[in-house]
PDB file of N, CA and C in Angstrom:
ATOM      1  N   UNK A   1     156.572 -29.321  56.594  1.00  0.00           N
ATOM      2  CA  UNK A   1     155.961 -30.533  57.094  1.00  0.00           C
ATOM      3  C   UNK A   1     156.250 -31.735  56.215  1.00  0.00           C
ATOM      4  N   UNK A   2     156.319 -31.418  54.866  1.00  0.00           N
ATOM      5  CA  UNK A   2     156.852 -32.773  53.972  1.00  0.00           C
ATOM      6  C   UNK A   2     157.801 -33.265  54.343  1.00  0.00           C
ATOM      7  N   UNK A   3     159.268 -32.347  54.931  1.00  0.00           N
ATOM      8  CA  UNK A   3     160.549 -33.337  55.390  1.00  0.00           C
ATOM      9  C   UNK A   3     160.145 -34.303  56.758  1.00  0.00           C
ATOM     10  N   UNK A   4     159.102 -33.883  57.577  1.00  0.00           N
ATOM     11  CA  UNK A   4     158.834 -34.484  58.676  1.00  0.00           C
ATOM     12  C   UNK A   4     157.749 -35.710  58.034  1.00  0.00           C
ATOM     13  N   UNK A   5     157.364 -35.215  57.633  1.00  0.00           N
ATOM     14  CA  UNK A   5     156.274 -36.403  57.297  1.00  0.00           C
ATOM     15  C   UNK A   5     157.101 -37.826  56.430  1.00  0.00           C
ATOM     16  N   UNK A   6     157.796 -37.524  55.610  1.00  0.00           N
ATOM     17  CA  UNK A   6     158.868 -38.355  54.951  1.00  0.00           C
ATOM     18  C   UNK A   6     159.813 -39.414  55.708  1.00  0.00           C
ATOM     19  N   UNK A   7     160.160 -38.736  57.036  1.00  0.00           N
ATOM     20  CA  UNK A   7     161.110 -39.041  58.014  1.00  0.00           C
ATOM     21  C   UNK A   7     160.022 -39.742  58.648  1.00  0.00           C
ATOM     22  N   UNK A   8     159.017 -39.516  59.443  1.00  0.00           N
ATOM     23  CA  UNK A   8     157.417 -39.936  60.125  1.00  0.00           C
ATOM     24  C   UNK A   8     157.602 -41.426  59.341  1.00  0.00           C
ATOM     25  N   UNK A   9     157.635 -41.210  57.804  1.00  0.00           N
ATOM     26  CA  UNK A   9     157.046 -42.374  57.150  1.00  0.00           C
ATOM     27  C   UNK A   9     158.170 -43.392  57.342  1.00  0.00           C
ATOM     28  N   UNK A  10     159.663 -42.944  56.924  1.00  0.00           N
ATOM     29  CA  UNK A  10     160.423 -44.399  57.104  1.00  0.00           C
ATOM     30  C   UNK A  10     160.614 -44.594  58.162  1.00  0.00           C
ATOM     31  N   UNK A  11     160.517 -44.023  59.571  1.00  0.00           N
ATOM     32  CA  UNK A  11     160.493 -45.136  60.760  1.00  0.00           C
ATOM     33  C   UNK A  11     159.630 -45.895  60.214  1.00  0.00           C
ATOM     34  N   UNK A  12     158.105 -45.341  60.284  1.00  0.00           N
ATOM     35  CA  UNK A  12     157.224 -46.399  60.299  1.00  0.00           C
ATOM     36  C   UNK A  12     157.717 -48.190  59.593  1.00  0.00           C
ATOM     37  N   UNK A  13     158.191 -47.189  58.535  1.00  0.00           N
ATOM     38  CA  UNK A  13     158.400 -48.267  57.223  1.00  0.00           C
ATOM     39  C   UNK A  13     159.665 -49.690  58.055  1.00  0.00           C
ATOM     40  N   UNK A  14     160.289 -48.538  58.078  1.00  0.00           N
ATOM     41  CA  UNK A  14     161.649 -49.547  58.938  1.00  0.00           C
ATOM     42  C   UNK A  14     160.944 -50.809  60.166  1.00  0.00           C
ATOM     43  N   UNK A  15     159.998 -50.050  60.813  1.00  0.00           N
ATOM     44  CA  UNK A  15     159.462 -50.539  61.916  1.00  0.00           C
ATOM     45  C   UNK A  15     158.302 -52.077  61.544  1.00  0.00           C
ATOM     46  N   UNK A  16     158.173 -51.766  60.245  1.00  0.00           N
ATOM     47  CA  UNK A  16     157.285 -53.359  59.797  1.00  0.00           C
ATOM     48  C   UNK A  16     158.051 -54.640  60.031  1.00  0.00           C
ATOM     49  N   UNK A  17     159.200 -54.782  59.802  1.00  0.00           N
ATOM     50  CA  UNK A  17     160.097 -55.924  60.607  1.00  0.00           C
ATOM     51  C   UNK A  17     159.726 -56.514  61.778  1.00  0.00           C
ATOM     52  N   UNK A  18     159.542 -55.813  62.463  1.00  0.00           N
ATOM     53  CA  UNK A  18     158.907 -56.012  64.093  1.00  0.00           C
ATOM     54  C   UNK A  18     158.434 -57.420  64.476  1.00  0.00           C
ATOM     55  N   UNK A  19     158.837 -58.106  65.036  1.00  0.00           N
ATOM     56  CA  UNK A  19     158.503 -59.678  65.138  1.00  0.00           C
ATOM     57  C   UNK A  19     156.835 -59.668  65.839  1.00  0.00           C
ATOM     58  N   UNK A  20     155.968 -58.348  66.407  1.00  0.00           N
ATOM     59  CA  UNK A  20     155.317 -58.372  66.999  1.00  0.00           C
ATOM     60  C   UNK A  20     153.759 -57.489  66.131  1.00  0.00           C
ATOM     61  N   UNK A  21     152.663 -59.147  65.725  1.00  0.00           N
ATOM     62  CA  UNK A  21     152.228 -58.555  65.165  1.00  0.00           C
ATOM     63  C   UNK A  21     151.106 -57.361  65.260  1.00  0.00           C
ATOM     64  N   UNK A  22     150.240 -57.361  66.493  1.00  0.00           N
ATOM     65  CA  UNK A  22     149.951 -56.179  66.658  1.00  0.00           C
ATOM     66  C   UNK A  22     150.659 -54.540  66.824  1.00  0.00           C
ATOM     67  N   UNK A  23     151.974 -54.943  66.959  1.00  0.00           N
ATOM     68  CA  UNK A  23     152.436 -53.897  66.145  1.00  0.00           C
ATOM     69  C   UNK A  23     152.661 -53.400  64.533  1.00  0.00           C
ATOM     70  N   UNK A  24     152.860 -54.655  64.423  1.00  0.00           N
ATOM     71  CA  UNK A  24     153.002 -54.674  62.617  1.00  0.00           C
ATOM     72  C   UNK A  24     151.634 -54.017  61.876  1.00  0.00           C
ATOM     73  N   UNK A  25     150.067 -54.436  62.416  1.00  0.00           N
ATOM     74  CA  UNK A  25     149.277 -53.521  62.250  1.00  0.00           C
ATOM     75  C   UNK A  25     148.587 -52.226  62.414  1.00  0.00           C
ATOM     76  N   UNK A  26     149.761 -51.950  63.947  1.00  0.00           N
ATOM     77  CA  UNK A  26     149.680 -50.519  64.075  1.00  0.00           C
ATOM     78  C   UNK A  26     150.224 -49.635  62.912  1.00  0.00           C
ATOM     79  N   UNK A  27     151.287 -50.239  62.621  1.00  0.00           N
ATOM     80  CA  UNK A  27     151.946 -49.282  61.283  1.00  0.00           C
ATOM     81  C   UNK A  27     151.379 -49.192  60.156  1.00  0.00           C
ATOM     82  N   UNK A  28     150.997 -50.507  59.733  1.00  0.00           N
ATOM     83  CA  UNK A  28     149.829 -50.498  58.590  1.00  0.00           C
ATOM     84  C   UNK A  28     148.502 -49.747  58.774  1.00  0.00           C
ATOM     85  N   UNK A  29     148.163 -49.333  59.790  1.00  0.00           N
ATOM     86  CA  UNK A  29     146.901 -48.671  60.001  1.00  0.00           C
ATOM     87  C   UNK A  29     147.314 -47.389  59.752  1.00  0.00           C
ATOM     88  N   UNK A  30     148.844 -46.754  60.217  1.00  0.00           N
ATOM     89  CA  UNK A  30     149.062 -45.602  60.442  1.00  0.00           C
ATOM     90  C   UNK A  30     149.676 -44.925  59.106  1.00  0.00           C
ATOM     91  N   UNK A  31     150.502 -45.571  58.300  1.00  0.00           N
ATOM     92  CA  UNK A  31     150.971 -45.220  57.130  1.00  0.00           C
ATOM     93  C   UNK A  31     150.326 -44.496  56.100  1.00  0.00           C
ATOM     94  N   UNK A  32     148.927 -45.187  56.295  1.00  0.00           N
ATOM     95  CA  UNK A  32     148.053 -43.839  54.907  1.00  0.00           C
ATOM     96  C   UNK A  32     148.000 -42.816  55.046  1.00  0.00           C
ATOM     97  N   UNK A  33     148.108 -42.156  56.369  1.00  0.00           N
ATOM     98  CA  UNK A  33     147.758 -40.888  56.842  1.00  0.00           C
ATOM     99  C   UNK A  33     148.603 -40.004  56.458  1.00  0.00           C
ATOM    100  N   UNK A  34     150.392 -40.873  56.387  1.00  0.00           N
ATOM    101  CA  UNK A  34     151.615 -39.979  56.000  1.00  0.00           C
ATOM    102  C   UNK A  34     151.655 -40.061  54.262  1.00  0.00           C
ATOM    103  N   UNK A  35     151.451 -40.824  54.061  1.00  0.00           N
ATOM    104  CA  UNK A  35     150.953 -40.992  52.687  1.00  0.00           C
ATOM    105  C   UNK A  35     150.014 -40.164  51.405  1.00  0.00           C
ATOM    106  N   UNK A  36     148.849 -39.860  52.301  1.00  0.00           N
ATOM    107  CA  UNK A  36     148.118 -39.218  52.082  1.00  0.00           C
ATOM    108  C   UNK A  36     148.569 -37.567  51.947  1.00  0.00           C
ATOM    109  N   UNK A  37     149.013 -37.353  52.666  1.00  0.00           N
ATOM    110  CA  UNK A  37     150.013 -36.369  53.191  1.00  0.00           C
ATOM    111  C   UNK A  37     151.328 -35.688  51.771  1.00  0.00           C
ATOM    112  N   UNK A  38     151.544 -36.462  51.617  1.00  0.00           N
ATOM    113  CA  UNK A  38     152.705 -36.590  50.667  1.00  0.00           C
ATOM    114  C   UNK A  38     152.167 -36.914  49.182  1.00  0.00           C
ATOM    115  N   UNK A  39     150.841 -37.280  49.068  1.00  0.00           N
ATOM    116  CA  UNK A  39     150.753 -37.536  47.691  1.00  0.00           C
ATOM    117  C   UNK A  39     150.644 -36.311  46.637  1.00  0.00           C
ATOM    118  N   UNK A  40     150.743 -35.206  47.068  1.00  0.00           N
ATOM    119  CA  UNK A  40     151.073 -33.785  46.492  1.00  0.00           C
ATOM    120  C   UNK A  40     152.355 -34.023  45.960  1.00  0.00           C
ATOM    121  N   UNK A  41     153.342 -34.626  46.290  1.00  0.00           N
ATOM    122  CA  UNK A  41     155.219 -34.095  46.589  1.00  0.00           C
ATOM    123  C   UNK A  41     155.390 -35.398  45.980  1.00  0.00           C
ATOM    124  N   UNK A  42     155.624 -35.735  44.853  1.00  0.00           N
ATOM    125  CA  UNK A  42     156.048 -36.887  44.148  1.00  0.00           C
ATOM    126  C   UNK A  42     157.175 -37.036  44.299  1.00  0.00           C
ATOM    127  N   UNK A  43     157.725 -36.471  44.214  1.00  0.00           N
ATOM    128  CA  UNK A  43     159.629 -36.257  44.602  1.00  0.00           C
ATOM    129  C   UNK A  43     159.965 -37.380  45.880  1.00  0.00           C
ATOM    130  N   UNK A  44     158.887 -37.230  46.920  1.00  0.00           N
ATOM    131  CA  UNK A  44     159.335 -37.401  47.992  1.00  0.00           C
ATOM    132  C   UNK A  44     158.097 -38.667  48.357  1.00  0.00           C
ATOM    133  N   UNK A  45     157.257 -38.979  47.457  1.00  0.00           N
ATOM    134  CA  UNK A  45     156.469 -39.782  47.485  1.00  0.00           C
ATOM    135  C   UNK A  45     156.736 -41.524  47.009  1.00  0.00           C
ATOM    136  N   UNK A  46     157.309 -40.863  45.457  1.00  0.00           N
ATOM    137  CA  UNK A  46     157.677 -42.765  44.441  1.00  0.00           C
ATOM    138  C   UNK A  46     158.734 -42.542  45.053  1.00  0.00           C
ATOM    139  N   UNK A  47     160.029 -42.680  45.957  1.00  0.00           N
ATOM    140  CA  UNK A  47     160.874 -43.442  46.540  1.00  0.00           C
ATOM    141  C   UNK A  47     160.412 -44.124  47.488  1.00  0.00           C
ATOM    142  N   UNK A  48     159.597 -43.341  48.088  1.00  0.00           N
ATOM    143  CA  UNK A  48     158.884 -44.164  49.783  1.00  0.00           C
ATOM    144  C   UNK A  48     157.918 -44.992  49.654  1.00  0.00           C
ATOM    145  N   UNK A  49     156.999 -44.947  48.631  1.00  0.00           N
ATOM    146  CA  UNK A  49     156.354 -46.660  47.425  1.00  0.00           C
ATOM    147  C   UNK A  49     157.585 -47.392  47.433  1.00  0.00           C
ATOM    148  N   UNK A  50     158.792 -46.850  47.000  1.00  0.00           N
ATOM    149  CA  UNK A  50     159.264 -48.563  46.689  1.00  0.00           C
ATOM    150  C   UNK A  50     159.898 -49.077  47.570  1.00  0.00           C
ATOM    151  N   UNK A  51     159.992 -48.186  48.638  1.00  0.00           N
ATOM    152  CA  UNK A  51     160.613 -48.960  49.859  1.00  0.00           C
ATOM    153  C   UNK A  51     159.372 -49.529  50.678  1.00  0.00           C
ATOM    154  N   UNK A  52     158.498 -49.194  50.698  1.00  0.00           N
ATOM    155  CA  UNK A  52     157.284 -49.601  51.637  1.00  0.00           C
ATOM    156  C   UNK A  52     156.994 -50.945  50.819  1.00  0.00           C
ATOM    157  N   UNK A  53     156.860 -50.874  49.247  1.00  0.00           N
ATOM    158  CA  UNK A  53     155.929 -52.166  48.689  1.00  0.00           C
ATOM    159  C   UNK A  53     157.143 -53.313  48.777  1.00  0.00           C
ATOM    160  N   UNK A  54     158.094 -53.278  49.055  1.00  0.00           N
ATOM    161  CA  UNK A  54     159.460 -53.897  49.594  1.00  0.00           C
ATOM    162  C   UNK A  54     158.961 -55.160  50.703  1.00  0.00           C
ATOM    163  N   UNK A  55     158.273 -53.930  51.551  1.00  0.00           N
ATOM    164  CA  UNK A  55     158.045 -54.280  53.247  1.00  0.00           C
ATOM    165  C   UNK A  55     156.677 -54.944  53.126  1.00  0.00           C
ATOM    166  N   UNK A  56     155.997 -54.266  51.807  1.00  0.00           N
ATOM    167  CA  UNK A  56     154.771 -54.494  52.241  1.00  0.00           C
ATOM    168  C   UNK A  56     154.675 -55.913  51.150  1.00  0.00           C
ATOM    169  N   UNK A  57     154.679 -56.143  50.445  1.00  0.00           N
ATOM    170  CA  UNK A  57     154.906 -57.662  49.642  1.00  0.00           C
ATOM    171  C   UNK A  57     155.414 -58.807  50.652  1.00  0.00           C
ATOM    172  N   UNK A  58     156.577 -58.587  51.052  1.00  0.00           N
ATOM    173  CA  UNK A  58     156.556 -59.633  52.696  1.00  0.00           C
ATOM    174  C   UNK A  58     155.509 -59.785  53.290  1.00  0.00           C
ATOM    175  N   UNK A  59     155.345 -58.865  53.837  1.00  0.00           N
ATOM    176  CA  UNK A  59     154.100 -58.961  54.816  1.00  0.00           C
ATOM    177  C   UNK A  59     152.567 -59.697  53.926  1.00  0.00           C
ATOM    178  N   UNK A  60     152.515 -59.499  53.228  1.00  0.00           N
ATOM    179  CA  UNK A  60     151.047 -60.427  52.320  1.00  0.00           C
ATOM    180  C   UNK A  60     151.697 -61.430  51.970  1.00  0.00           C
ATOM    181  N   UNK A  61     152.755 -61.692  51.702  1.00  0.00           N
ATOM    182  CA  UNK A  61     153.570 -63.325  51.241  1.00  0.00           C
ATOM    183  C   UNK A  61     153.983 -63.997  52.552  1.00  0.00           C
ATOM    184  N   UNK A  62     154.209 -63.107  53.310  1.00  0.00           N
ATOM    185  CA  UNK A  62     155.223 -64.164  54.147  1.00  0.00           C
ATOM    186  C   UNK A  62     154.619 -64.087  55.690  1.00  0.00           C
ATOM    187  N   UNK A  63     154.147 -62.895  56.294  1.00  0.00           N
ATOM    188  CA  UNK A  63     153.637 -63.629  57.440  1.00  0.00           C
ATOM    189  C   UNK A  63     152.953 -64.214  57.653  1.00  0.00           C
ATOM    190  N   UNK A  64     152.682 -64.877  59.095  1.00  0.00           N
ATOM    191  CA  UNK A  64     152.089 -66.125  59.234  1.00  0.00           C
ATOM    192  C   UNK A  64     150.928 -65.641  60.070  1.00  0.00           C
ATOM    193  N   UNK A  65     150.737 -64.110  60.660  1.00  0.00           N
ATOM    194  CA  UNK A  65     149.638 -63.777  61.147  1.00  0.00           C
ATOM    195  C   UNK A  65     148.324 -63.214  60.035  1.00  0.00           C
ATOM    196  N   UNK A  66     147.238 -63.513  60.084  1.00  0.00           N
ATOM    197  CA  UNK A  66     146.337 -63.235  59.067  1.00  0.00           C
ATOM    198  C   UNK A  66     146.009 -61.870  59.369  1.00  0.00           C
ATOM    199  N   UNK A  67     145.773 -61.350  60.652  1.00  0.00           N
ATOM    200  CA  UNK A  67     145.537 -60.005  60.566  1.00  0.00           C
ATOM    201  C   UNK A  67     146.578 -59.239  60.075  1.00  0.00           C
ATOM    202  N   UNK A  68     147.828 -59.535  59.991  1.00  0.00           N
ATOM    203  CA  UNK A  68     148.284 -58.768  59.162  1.00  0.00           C
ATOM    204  C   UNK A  68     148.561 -58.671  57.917  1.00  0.00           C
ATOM    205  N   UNK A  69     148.506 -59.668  57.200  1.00  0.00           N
ATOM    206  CA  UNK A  69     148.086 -59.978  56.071  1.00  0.00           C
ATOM    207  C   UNK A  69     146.590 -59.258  55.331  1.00  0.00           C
ATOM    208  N   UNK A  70     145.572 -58.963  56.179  1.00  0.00           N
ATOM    209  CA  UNK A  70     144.696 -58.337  55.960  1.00  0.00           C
ATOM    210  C   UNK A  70     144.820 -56.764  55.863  1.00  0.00           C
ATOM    211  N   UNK A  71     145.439 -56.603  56.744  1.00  0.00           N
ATOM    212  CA  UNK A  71     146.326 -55.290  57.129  1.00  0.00           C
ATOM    213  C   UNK A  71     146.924 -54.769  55.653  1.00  0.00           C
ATOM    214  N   UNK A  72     148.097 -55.668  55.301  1.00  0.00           N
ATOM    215  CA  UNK A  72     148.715 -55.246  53.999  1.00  0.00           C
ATOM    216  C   UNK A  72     148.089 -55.220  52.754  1.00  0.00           C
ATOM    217  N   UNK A  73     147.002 -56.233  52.883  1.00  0.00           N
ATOM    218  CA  UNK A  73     146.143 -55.936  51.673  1.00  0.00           C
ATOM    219  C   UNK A  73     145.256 -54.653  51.657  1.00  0.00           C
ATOM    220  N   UNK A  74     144.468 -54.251  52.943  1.00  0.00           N
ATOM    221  CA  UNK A  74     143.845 -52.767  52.819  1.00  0.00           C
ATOM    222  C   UNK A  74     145.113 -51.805  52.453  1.00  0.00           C
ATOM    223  N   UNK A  75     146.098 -52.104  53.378  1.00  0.00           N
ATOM    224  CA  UNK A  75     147.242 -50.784  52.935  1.00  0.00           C
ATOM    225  C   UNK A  75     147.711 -50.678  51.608  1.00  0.00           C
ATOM    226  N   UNK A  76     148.119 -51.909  50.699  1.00  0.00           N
ATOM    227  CA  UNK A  76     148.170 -51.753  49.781  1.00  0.00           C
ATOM    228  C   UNK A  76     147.275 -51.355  48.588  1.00  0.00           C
ATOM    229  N   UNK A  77     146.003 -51.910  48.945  1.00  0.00           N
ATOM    230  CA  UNK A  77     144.930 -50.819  48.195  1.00  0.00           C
ATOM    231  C   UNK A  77     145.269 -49.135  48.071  1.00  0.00           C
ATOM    232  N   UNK A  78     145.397 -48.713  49.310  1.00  0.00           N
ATOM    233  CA  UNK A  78     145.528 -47.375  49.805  1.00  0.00           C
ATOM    234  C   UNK A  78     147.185 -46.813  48.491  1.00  0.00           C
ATOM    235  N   UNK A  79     148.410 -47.413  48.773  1.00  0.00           N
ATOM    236  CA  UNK A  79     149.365 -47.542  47.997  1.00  0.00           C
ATOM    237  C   UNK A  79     149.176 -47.563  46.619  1.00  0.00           C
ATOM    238  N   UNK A  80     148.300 -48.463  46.208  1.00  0.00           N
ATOM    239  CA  UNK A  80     148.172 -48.644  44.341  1.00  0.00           C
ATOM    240  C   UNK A  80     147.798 -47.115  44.531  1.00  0.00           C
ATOM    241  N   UNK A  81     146.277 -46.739  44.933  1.00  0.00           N
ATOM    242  CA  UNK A  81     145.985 -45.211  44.994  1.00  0.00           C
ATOM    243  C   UNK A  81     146.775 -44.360  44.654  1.00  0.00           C
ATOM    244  N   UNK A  82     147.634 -43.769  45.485  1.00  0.00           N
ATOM    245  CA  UNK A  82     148.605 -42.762  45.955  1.00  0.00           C
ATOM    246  C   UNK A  82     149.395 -42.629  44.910  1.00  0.00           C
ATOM    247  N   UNK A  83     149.595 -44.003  44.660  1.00  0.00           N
ATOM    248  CA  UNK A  83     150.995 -44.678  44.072  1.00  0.00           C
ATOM    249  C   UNK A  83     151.056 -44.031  42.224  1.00  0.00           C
ATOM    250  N   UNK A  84     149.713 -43.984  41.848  1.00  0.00           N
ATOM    251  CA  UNK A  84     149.314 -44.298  40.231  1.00  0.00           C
ATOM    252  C   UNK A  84     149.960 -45.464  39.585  1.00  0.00           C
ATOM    253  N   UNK A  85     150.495 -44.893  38.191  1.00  0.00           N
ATOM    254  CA  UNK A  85     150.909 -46.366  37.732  1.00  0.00           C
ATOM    255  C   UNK A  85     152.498 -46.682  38.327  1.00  0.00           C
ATOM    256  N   UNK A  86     152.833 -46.232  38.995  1.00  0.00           N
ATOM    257  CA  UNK A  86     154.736 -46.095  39.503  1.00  0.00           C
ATOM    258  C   UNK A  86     154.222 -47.912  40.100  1.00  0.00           C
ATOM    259  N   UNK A  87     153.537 -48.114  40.597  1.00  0.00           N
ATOM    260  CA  UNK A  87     153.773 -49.815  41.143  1.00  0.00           C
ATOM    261  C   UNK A  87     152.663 -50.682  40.725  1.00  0.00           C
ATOM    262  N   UNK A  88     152.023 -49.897  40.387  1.00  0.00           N
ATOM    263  CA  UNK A  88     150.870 -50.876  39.398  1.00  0.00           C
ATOM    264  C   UNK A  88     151.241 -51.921  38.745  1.00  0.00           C
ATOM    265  N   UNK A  89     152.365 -51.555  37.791  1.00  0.00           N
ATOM    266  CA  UNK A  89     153.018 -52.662  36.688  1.00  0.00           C
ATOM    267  C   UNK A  89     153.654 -53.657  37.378  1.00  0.00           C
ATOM    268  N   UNK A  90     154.374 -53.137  38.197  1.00  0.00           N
ATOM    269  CA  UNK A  90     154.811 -54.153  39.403  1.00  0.00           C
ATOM    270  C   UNK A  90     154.104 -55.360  40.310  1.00  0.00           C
ATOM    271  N   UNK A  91     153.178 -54.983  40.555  1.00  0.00           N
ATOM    272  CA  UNK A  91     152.160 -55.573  41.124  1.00  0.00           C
ATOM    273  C   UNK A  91     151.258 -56.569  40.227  1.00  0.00           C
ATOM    274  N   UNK A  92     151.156 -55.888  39.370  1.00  0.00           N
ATOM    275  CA  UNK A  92     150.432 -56.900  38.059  1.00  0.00           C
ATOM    276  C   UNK A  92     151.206 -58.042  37.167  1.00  0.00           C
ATOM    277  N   UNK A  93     152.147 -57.325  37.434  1.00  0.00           N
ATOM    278  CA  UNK A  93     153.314 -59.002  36.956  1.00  0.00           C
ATOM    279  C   UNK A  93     154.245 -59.730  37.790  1.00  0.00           C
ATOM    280  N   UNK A  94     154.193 -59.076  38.994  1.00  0.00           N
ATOM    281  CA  UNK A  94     155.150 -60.022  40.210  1.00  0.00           C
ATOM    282  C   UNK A  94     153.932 -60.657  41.179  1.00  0.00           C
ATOM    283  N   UNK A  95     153.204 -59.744  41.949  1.00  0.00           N
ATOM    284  CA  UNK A  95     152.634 -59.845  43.174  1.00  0.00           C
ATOM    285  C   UNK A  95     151.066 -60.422  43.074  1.00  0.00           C
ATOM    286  N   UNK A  96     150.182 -59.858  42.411  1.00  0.00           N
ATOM    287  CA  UNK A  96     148.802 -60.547  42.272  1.00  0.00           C
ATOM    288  C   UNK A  96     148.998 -62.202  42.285  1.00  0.00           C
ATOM    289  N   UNK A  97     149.470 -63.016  41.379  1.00  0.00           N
ATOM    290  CA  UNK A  97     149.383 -64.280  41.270  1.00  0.00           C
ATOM    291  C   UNK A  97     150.110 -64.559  42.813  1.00  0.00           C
ATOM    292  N   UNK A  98     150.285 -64.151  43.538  1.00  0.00           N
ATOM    293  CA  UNK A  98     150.766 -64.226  44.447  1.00  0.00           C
ATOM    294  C   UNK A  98     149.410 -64.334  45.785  1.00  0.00           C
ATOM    295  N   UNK A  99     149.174 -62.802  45.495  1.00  0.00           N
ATOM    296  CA  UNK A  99     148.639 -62.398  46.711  1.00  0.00           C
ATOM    297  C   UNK A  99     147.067 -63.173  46.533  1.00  0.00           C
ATOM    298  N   UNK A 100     146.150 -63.495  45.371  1.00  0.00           N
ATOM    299  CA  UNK A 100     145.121 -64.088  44.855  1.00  0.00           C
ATOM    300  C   UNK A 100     144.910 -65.559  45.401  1.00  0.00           C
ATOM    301  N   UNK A 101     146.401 -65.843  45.322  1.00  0.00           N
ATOM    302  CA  UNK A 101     146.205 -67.185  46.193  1.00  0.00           C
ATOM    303  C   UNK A 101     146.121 -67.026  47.856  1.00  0.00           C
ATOM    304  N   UNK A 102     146.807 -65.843  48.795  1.00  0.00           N
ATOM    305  CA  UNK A 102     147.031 -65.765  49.944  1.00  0.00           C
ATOM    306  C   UNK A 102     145.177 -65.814  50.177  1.00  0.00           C
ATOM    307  N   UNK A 103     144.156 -64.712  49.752  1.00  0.00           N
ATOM    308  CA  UNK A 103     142.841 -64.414  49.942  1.00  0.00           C
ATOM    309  C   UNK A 103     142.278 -65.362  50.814  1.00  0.00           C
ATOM    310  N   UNK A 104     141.918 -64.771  52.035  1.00  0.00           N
ATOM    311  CA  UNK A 104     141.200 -65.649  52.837  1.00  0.00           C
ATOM    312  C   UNK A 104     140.280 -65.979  52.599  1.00  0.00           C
ATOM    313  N   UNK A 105     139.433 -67.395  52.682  1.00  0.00           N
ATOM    314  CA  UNK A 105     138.616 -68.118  52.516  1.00  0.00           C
ATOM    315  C   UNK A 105     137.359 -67.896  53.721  1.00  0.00           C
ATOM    316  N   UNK A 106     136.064 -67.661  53.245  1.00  0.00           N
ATOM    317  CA  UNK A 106     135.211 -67.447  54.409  1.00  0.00           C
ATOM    318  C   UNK A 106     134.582 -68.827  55.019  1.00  0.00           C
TER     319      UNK A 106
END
């Protein structure tokens, strides 16, 4: 089930491009599950972090829909998780000063 679940995960991953954003949050909703899945199998886990936080750093920087932007911030919570320190460091010196400013305002 790990080779399927791996394969499961980079469509998904591939599929965040998608000009359409309620799809874009279908994938973000759906990704922890394969994730979750895989966080046993490190092997097959920190490559598919760094292609996802790739996809997923766009998506909190650059789209222009807020739900998905909200989207990438729960998913990426879920990611640091999984992740341990493999993107932590990453995140703490590229992406926070980043994403701190995106934070929606109530």
């Amino acid at each position: 089930y790990v080779q399927s679940c791996r394969q499961v995960t980079e469509v998904l991953v591939q599929n965040l491009s998608c000009v359409h954003p309620k799809c874009k949050c279908i994938l973000l909703q759906s990704l922890p599950y394969s994730l979750r899945l895989l966080s046993k199998y490190e092997d097959e886990l920190l490559p598919l972090v760094h292609k996802i936080w790739w996809h997923l750093e766009k998506r909190l920087l650059t789209d222009q829909d807020r739900n998905v932007k909200l989207e990438s911030l729960n998913f990426s919570k879920i990611l640091l998780k999984v992740s341990g320190s493999f993107i932590k460091k990453r995140v703490a010196k590229r992406s926070s000063p980043k994403i701190i400013g995106f934070t929606p305002t109530r």
